[in-house]
N, C-alpha and C. Protein backbone atom coordinates (compact mmCIF):
# COMPACT_ATOMS: atom_id res chain seq x y z
N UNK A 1 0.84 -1.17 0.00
CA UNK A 1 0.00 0.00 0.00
C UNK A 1 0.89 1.24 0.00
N UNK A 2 0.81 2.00 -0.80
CA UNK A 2 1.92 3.53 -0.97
C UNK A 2 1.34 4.32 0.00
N UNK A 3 1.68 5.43 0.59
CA UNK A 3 1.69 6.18 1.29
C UNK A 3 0.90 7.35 0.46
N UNK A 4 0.16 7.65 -0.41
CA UNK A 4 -0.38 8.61 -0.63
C UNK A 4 -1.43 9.07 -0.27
N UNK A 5 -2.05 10.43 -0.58
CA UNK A 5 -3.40 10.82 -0.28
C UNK A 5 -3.79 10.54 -1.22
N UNK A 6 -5.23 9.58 -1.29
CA UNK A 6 -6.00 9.48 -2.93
C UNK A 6 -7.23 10.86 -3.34
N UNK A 7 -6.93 11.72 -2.90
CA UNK A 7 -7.74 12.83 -2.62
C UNK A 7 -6.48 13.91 -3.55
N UNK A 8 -5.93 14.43 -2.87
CA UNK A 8 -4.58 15.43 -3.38
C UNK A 8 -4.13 14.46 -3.67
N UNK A 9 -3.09 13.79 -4.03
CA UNK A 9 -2.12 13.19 -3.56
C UNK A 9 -0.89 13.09 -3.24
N UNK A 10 -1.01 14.16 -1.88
CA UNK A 10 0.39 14.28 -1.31
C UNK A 10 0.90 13.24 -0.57
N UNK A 11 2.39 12.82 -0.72
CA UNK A 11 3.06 11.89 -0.34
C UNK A 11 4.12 12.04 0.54
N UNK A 12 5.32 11.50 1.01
CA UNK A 12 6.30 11.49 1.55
C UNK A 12 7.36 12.53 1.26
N UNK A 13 8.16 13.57 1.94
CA UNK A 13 8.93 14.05 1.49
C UNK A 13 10.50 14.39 2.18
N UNK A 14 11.56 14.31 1.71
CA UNK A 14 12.87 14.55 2.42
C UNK A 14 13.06 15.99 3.30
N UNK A 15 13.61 15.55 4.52
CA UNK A 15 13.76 16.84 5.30
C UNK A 15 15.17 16.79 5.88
N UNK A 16 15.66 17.81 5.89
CA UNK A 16 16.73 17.89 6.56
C UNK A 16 17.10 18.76 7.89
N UNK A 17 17.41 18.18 8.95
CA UNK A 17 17.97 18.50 10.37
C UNK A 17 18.76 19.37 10.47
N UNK A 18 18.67 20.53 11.02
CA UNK A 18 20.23 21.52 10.63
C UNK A 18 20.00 21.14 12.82
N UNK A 19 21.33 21.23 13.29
CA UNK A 19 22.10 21.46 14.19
C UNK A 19 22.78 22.47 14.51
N UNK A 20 22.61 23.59 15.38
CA UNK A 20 23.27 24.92 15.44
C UNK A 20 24.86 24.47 16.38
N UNK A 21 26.31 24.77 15.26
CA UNK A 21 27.33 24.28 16.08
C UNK A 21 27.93 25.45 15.94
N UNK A 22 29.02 26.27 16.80
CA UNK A 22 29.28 27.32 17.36
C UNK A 22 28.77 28.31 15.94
N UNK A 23 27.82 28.71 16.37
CA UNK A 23 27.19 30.04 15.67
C UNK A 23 26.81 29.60 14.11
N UNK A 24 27.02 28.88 13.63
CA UNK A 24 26.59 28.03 12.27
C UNK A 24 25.57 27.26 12.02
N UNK A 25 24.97 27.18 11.54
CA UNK A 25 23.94 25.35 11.03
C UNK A 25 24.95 25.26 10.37
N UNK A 26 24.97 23.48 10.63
CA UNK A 26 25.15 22.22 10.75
C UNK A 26 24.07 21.27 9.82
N UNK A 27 23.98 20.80 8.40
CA UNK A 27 23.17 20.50 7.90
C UNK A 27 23.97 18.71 8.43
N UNK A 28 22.71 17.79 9.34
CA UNK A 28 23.12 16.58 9.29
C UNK A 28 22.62 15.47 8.90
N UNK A 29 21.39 15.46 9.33
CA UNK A 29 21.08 14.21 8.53
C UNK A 29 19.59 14.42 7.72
N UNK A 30 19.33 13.55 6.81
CA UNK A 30 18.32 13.97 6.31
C UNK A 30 16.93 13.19 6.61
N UNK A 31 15.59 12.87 6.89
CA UNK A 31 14.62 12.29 7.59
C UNK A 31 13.67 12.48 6.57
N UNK A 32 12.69 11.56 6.70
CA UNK A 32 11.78 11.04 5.69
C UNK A 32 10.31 11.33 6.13
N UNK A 33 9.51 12.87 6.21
CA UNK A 33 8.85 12.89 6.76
C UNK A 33 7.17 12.42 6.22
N UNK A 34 6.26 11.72 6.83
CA UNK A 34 5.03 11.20 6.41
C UNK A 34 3.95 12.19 6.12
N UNK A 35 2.99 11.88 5.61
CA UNK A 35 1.39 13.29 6.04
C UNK A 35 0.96 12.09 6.44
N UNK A 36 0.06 13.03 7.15
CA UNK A 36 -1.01 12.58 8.35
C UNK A 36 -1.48 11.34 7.56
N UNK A 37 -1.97 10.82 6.76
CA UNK A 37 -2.73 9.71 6.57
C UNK A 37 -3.99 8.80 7.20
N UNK A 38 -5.25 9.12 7.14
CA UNK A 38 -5.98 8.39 7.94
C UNK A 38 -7.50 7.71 7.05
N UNK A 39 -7.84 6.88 7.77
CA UNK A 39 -9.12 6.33 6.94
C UNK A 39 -10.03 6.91 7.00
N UNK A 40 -10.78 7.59 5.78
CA UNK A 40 -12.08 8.51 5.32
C UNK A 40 -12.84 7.45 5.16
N UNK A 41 -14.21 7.37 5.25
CA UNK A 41 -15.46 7.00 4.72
C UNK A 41 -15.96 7.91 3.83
N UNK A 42 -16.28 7.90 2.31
CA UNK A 42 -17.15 8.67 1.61
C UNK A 42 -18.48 8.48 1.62
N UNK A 43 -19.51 9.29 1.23
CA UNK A 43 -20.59 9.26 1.46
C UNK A 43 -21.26 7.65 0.58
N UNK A 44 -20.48 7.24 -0.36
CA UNK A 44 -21.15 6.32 -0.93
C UNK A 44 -20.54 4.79 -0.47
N UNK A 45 -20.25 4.96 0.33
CA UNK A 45 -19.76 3.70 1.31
C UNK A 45 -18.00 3.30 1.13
N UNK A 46 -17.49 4.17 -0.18
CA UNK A 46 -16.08 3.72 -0.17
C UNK A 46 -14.82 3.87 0.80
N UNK A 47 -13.99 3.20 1.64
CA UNK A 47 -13.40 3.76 2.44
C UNK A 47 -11.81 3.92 1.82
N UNK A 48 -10.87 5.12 1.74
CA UNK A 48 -9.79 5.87 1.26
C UNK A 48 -8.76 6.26 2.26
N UNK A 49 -8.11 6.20 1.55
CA UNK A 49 -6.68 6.79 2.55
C UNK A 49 -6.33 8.25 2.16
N UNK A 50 -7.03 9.38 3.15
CA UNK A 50 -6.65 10.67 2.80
C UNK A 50 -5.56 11.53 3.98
N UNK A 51 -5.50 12.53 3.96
CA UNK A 51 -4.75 13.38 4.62
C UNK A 51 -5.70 13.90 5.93
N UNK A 52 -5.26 14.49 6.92
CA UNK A 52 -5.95 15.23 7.58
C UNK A 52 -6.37 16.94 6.79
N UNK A 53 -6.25 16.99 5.91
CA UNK A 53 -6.06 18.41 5.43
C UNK A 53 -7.67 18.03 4.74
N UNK A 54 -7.62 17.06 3.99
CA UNK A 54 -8.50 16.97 2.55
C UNK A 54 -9.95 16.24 3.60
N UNK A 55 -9.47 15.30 4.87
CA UNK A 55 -10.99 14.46 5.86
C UNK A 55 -11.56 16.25 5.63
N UNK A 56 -10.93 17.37 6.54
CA UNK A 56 -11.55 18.40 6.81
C UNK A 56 -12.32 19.27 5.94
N UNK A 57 -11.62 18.91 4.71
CA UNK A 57 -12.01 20.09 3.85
C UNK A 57 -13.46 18.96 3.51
N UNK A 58 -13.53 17.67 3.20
CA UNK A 58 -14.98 17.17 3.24
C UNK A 58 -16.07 17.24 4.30
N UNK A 59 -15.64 17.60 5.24
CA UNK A 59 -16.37 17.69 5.93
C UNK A 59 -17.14 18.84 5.96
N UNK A 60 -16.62 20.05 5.51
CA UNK A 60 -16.96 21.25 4.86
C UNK A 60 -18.40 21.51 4.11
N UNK A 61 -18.20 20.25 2.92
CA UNK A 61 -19.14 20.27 2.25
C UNK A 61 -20.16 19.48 2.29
């Protein structure tokens, strides 16, 4: 199962850690950060893997 939103489909993206070492960043390691991801129910019984951004914005309407 991929990690996407089937709504947007925003996915996984690279981040990087800076560390402040005497008066500088320090770029060190880089981390793999997720989106929220959670199970939606749509109104017609299908259940999806969306974001917390996109559950809200349905709920809207």
């Amino acid at each position: 199962m991929e990690k996407t939103c089937t709504i947007c489909g925003k996915k996984s993206g690279m981040s990087v850690t800076l560390v402040k070492l005497r008066g500088k960043y320090n770029p060190t390691n880089k981390v793999r950060k997720y989106p929220n991801l959670q199970w939606a129910r749509l109104p017609n019984g299908k259940r999806i893997l969306a974001c917390a951004k996109c559950i809200k914005r349905l709920a809207k309407v």
